[in-house]
PDB file of N, CA and C in Angstrom:
ATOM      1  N   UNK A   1     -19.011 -13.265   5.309  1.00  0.00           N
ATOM      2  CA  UNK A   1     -18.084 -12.824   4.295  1.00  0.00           C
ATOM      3  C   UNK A   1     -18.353 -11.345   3.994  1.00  0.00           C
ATOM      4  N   UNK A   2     -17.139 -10.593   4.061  1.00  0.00           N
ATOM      5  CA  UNK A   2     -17.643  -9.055   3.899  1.00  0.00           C
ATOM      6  C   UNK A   2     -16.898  -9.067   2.339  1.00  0.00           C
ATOM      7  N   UNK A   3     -18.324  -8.424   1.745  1.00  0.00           N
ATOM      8  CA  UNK A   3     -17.920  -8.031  -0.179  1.00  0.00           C
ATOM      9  C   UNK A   3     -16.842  -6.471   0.189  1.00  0.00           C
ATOM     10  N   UNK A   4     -15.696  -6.999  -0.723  1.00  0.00           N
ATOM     11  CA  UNK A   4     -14.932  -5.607  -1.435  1.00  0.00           C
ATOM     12  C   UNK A   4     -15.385  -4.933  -1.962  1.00  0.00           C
ATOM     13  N   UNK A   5     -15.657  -3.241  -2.308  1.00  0.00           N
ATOM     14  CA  UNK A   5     -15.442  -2.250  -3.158  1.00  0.00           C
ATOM     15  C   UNK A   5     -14.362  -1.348  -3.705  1.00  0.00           C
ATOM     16  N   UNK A   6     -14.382  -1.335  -4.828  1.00  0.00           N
ATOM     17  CA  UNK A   6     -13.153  -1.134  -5.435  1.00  0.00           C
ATOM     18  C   UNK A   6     -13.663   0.495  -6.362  1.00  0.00           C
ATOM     19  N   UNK A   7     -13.121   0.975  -5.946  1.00  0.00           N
ATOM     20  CA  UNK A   7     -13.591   2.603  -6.667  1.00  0.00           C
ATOM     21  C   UNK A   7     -12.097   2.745  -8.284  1.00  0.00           C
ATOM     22  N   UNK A   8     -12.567   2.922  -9.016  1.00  0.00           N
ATOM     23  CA  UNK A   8     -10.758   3.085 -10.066  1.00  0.00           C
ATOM     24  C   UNK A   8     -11.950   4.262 -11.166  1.00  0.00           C
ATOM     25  N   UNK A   9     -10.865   5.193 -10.924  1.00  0.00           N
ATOM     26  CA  UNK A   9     -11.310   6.324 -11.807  1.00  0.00           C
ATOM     27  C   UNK A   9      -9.776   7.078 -12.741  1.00  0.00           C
ATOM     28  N   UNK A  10     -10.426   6.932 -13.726  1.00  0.00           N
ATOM     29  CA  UNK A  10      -9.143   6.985 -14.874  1.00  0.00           C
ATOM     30  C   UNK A  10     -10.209   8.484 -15.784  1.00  0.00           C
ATOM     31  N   UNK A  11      -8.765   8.911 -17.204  1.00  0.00           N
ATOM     32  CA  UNK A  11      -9.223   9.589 -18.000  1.00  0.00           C
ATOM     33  C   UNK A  11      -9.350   8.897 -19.265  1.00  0.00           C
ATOM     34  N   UNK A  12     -10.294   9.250 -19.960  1.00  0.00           N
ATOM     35  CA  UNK A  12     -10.580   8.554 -21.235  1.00  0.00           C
ATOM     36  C   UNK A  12     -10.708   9.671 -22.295  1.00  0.00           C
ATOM     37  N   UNK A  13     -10.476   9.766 -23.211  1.00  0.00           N
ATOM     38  CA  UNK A  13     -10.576  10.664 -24.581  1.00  0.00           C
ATOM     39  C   UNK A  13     -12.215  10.601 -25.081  1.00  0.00           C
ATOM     40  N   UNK A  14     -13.144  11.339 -25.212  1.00  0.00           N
ATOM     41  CA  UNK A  14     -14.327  11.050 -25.362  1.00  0.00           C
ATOM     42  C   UNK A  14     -14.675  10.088 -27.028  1.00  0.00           C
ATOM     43  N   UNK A  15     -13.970  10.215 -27.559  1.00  0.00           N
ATOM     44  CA  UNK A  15     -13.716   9.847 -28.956  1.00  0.00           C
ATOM     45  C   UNK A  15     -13.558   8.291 -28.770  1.00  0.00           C
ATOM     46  N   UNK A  16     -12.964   7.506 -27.279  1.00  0.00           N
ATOM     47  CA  UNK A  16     -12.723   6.429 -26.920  1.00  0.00           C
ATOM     48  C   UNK A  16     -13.063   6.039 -26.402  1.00  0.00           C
ATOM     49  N   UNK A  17     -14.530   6.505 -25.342  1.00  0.00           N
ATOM     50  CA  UNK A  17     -15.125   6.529 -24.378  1.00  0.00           C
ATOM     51  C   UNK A  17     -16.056   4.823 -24.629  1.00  0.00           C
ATOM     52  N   UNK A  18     -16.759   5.203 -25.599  1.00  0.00           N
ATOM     53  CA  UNK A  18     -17.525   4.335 -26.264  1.00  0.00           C
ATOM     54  C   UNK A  18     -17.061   2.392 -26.107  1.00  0.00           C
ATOM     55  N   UNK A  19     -15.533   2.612 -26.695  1.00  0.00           N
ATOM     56  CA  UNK A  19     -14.700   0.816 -26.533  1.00  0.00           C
ATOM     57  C   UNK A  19     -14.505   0.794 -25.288  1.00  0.00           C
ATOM     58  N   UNK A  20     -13.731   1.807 -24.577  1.00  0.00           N
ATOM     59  CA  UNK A  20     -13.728   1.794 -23.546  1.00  0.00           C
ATOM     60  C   UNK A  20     -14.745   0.632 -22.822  1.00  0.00           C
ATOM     61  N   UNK A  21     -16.037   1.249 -22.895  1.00  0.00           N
ATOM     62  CA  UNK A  21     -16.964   0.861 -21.931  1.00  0.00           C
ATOM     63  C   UNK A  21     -17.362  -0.511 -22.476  1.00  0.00           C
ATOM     64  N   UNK A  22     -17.308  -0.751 -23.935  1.00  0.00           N
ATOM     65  CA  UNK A  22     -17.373  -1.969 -23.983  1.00  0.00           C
ATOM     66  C   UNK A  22     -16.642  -3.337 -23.869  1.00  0.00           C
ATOM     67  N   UNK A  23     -14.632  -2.468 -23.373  1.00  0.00           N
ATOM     68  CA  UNK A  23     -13.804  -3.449 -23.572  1.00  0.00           C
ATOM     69  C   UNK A  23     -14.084  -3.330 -21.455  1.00  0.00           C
ATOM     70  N   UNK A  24     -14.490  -2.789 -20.746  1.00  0.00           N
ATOM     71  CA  UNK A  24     -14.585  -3.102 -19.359  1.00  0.00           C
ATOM     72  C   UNK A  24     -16.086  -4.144 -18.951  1.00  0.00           C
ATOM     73  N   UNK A  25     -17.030  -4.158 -19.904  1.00  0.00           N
ATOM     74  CA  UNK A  25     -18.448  -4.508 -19.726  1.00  0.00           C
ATOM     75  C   UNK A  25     -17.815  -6.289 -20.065  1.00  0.00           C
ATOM     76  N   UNK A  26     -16.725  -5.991 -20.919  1.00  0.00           N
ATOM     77  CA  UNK A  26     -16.258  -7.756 -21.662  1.00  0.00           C
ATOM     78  C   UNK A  26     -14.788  -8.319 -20.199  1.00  0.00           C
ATOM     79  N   UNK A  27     -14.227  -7.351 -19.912  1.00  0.00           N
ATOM     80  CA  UNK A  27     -13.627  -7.261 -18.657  1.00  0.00           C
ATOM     81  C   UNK A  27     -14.272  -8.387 -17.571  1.00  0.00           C
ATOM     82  N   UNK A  28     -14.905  -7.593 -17.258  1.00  0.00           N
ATOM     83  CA  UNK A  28     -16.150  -8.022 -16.196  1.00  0.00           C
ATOM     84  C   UNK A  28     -16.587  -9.392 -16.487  1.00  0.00           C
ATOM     85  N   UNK A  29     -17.245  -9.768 -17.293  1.00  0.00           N
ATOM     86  CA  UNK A  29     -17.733 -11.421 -17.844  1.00  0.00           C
ATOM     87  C   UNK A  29     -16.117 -12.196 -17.584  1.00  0.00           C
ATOM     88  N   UNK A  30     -15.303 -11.693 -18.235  1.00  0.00           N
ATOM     89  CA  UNK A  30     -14.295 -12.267 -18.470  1.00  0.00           C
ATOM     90  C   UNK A  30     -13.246 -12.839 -16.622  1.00  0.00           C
ATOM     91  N   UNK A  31     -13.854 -11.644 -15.627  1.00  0.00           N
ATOM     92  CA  UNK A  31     -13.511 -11.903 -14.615  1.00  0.00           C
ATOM     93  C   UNK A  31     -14.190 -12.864 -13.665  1.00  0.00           C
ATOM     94  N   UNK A  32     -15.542 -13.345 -14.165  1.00  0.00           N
ATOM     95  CA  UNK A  32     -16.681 -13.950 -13.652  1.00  0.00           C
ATOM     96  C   UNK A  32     -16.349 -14.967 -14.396  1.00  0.00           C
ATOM     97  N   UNK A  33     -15.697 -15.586 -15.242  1.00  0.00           N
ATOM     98  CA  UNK A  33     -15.300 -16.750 -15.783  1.00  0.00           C
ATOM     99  C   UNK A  33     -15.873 -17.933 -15.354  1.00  0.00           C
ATOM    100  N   UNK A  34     -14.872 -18.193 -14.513  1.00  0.00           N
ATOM    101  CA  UNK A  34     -14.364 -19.263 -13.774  1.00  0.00           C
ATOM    102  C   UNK A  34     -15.426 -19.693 -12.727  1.00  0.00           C
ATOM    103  N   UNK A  35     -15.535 -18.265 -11.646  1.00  0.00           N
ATOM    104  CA  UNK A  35     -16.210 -18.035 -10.963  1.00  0.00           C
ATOM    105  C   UNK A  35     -16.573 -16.784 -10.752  1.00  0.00           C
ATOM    106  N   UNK A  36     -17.602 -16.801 -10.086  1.00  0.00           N
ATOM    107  CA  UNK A  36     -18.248 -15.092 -10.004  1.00  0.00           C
ATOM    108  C   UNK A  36     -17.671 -14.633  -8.760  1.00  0.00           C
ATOM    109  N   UNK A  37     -16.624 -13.668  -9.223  1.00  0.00           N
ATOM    110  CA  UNK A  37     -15.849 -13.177  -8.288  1.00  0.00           C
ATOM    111  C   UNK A  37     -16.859 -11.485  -7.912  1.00  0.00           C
ATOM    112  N   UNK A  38     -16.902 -11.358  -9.217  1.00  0.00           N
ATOM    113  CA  UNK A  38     -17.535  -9.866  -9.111  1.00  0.00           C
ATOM    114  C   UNK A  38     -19.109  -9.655  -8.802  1.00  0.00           C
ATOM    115  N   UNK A  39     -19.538  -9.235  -7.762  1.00  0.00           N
ATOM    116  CA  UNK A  39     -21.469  -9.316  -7.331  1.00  0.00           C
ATOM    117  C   UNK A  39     -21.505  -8.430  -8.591  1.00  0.00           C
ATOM    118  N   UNK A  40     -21.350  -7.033  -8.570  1.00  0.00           N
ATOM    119  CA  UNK A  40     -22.115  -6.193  -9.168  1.00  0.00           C
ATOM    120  C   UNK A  40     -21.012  -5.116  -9.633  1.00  0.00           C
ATOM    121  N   UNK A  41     -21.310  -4.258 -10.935  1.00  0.00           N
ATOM    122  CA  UNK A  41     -20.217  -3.300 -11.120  1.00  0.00           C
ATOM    123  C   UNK A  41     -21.173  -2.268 -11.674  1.00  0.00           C
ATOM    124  N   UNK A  42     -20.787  -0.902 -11.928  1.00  0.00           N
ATOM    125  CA  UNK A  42     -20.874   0.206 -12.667  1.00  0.00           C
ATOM    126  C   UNK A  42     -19.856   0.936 -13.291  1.00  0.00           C
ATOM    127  N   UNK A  43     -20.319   1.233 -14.177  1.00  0.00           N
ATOM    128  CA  UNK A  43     -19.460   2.342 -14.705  1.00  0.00           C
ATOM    129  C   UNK A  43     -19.976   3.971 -14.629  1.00  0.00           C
ATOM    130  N   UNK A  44     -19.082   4.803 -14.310  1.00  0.00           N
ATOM    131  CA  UNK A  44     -19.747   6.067 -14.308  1.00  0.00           C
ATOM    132  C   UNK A  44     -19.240   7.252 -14.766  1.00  0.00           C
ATOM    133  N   UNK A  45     -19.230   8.606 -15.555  1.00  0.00           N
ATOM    134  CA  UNK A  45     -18.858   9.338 -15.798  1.00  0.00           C
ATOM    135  C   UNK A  45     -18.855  10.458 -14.210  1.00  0.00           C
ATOM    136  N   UNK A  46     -18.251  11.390 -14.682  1.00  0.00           N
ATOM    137  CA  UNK A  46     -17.995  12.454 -13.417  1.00  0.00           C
ATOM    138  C   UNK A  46     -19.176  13.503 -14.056  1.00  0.00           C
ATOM    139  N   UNK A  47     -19.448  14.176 -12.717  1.00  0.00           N
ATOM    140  CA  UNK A  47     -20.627  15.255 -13.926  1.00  0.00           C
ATOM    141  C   UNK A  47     -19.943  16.394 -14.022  1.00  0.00           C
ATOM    142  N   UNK A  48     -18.623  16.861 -13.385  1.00  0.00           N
ATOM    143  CA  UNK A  48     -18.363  18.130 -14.045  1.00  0.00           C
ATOM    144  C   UNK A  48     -17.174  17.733 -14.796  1.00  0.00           C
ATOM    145  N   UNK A  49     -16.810  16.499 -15.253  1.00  0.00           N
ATOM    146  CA  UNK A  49     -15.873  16.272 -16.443  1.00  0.00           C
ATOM    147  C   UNK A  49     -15.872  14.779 -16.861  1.00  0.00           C
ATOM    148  N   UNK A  50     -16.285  15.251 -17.729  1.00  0.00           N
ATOM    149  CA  UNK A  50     -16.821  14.000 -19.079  1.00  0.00           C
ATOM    150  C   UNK A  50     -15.652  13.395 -19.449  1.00  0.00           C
ATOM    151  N   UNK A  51     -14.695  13.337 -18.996  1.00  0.00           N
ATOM    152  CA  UNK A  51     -13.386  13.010 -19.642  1.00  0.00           C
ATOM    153  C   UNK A  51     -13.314  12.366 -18.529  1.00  0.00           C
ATOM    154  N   UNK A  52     -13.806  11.446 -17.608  1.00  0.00           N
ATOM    155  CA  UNK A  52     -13.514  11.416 -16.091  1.00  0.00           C
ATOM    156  C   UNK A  52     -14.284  10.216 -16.115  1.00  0.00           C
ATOM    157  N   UNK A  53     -14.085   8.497 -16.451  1.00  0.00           N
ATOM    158  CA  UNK A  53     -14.680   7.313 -15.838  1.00  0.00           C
ATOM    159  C   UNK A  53     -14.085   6.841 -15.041  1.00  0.00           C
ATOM    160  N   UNK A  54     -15.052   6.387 -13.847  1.00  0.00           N
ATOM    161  CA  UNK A  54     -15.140   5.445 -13.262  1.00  0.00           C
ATOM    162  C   UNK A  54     -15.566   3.606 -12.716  1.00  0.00           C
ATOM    163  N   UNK A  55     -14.467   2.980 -12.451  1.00  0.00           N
ATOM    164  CA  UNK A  55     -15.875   1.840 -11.944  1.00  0.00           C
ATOM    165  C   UNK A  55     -15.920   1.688 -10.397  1.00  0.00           C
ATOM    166  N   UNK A  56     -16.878   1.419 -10.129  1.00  0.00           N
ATOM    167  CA  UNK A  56     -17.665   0.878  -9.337  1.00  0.00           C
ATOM    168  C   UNK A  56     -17.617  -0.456  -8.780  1.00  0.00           C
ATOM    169  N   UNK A  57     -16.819  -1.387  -8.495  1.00  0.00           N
ATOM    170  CA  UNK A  57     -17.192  -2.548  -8.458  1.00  0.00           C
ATOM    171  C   UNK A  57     -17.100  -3.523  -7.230  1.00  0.00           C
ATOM    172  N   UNK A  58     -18.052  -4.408  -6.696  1.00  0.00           N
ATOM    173  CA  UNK A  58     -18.030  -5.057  -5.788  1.00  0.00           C
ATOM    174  C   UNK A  58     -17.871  -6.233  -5.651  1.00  0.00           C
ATOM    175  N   UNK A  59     -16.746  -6.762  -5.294  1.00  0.00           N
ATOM    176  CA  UNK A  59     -16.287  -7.811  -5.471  1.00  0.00           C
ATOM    177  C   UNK A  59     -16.516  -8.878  -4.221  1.00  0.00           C
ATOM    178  N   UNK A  60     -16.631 -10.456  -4.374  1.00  0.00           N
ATOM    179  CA  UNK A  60     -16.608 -11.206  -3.452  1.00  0.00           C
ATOM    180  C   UNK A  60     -15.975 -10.768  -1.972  1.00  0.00           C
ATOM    181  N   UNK A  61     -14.718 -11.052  -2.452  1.00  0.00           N
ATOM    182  CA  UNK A  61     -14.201 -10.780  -0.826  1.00  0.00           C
ATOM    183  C   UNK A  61     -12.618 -10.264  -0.957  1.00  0.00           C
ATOM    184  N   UNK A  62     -12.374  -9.552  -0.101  1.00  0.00           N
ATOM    185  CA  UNK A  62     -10.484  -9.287  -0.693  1.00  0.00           C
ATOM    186  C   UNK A  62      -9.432 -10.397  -1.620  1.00  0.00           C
ATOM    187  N   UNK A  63      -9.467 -11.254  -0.960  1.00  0.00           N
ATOM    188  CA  UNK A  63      -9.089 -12.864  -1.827  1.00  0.00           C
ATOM    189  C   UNK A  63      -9.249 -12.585  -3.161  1.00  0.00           C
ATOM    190  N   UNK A  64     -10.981 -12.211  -3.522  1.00  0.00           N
ATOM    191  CA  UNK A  64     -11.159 -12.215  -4.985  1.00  0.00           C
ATOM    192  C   UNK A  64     -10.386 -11.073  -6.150  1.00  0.00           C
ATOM    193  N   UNK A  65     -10.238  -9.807  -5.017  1.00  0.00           N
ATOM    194  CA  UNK A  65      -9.632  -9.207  -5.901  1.00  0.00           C
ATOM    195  C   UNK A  65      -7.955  -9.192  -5.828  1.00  0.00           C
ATOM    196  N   UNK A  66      -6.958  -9.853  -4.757  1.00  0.00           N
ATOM    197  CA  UNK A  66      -5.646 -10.268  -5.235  1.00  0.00           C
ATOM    198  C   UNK A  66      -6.028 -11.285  -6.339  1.00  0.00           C
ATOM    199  N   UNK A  67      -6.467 -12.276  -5.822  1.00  0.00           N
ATOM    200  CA  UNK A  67      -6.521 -13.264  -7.384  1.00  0.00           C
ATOM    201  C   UNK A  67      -6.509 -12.715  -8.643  1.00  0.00           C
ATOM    202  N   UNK A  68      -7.085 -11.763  -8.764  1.00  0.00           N
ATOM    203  CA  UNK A  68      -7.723 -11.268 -10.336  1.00  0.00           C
ATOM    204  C   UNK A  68      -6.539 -10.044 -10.291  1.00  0.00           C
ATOM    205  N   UNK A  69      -6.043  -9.511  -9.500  1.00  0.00           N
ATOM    206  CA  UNK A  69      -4.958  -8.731 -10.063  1.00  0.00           C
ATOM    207  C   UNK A  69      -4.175  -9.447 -10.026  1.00  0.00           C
ATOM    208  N   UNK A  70      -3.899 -10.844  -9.826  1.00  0.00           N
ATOM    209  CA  UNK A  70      -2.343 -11.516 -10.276  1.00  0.00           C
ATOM    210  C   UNK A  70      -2.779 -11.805 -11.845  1.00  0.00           C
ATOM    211  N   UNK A  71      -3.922 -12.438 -12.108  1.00  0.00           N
ATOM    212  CA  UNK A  71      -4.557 -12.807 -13.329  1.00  0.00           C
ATOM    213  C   UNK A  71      -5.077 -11.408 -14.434  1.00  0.00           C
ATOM    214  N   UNK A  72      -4.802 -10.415 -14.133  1.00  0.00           N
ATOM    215  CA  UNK A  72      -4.814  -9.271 -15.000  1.00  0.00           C
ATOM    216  C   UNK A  72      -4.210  -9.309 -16.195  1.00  0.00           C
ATOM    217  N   UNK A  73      -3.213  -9.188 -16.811  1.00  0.00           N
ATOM    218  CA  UNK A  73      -2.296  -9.711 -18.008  1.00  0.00           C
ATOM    219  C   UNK A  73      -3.248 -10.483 -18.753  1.00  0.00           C
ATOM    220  N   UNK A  74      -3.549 -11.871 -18.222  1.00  0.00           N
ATOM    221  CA  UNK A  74      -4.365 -12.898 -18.715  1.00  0.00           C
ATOM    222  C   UNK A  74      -5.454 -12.350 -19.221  1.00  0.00           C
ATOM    223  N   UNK A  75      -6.597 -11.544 -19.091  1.00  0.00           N
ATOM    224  CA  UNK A  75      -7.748 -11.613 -19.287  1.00  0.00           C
ATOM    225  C   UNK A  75      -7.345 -10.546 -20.697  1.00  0.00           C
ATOM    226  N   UNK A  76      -8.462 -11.404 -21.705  1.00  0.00           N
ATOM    227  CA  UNK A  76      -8.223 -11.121 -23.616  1.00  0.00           C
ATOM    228  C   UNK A  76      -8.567  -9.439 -23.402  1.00  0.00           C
ATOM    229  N   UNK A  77      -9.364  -8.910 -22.418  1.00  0.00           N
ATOM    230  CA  UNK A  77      -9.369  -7.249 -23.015  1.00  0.00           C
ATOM    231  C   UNK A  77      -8.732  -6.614 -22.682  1.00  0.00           C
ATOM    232  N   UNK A  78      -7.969  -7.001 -21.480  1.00  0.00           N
ATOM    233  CA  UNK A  78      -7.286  -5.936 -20.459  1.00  0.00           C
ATOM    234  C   UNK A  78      -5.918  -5.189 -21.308  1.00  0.00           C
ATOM    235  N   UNK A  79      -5.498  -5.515 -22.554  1.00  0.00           N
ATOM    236  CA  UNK A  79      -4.567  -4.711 -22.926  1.00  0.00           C
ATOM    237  C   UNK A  79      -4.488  -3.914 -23.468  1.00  0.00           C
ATOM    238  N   UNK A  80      -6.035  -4.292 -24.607  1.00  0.00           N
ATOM    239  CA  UNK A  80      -6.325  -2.633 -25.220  1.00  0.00           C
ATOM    240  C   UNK A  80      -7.099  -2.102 -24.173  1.00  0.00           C
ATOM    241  N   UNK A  81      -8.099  -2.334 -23.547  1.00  0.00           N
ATOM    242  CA  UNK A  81      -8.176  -1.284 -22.355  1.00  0.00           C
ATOM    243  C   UNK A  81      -7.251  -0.573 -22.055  1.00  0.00           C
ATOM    244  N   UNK A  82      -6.502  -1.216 -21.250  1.00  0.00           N
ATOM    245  CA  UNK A  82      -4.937  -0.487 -20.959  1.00  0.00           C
ATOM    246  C   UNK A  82      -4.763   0.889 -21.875  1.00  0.00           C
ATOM    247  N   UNK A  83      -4.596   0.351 -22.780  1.00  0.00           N
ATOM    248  CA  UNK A  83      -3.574   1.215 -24.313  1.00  0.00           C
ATOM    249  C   UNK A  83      -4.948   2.223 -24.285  1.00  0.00           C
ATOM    250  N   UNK A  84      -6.356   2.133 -24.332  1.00  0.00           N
ATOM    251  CA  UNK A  84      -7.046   3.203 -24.178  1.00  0.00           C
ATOM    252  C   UNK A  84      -7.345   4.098 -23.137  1.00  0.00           C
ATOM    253  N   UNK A  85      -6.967   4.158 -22.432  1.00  0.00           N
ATOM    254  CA  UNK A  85      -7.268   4.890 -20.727  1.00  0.00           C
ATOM    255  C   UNK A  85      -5.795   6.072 -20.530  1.00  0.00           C
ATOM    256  N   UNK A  86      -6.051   6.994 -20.419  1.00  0.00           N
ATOM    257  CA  UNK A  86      -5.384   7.810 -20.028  1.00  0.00           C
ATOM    258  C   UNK A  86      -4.830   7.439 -18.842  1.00  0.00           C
ATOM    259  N   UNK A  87      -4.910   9.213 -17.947  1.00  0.00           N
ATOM    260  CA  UNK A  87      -4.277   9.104 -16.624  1.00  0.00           C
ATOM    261  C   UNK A  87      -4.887   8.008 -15.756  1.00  0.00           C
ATOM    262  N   UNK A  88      -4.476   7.693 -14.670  1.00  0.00           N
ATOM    263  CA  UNK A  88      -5.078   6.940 -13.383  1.00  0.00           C
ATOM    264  C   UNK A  88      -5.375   7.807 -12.549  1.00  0.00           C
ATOM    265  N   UNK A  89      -6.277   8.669 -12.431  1.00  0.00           N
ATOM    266  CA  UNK A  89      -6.359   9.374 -11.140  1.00  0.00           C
ATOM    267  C   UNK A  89      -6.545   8.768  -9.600  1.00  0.00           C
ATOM    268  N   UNK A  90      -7.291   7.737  -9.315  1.00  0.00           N
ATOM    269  CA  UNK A  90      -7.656   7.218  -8.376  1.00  0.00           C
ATOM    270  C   UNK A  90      -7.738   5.631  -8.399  1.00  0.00           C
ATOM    271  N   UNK A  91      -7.307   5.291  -7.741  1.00  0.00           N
ATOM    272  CA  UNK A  91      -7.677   3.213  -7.140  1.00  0.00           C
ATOM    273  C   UNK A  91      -7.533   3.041  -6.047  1.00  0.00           C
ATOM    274  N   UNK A  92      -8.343   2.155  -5.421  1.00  0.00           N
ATOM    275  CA  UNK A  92      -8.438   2.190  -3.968  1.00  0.00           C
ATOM    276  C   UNK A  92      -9.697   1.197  -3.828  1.00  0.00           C
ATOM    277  N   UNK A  93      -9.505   0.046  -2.767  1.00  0.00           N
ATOM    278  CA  UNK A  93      -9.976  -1.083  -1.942  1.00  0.00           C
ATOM    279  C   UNK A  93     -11.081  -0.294  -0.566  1.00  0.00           C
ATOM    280  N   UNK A  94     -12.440  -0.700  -0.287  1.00  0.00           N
ATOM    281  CA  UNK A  94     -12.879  -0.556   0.392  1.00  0.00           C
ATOM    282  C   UNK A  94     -13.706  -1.443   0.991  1.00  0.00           C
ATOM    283  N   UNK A  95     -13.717  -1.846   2.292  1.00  0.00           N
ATOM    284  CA  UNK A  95     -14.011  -2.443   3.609  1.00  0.00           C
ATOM    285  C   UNK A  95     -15.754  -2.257   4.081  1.00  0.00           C
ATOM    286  N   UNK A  96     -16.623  -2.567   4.572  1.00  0.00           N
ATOM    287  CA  UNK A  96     -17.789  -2.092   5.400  1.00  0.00           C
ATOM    288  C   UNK A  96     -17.053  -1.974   6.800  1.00  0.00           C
ATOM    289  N   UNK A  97     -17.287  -0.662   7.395  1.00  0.00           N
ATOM    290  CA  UNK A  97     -16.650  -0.312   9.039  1.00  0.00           C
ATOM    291  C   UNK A  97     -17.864  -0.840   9.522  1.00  0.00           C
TER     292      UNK A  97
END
């Protein structure tokens, strides 16, 4: 089974930074529910702009992450997340070559 990585880097208001990280840390549990779809995640700031998070996250297997983006809506944090996150700069699925 080859694990997914999922890179998603958004803008956050530093003033919001803070829920932010705690409405993605409740995200995460919340996606491991059922089953533990997700091995391991991070969150990360950019170092030449603080206004700049990222996650990190490695997921079971491609499967796991269509499932959980049909089930997005559903999960209790994902809307104020949403409503707090600025731009989307980046999302994108990655493979081991």
């Amino acid at each position: 089974m080859t694990h997914c990585s999922e890179f998603a880097v958004f803008t956050v208001e530093k003033e919001k930074q803070a829920r932010v990280i705690e409405l993605s840390e409740q995200l995460f549990c919340e996606m491991n529910s059922e089953r533990k779809v997700l091995i391991s995640h991070e969150i990360l700031r950019k170092t030449d702009n603080n206004a700049e998070l990222c996650w990190h996250l490695v997921w079971l297997d491609e499967q796991a992450v269509k499932e959980n983006a049909q089930r997005w809506s559903s999960f209790p944090s994902s809307a104020e997340l949403e409503s707090l996150v600025g731009e989307r700069l980046y999302y994108g699925h990655f493979l081991k070559v």
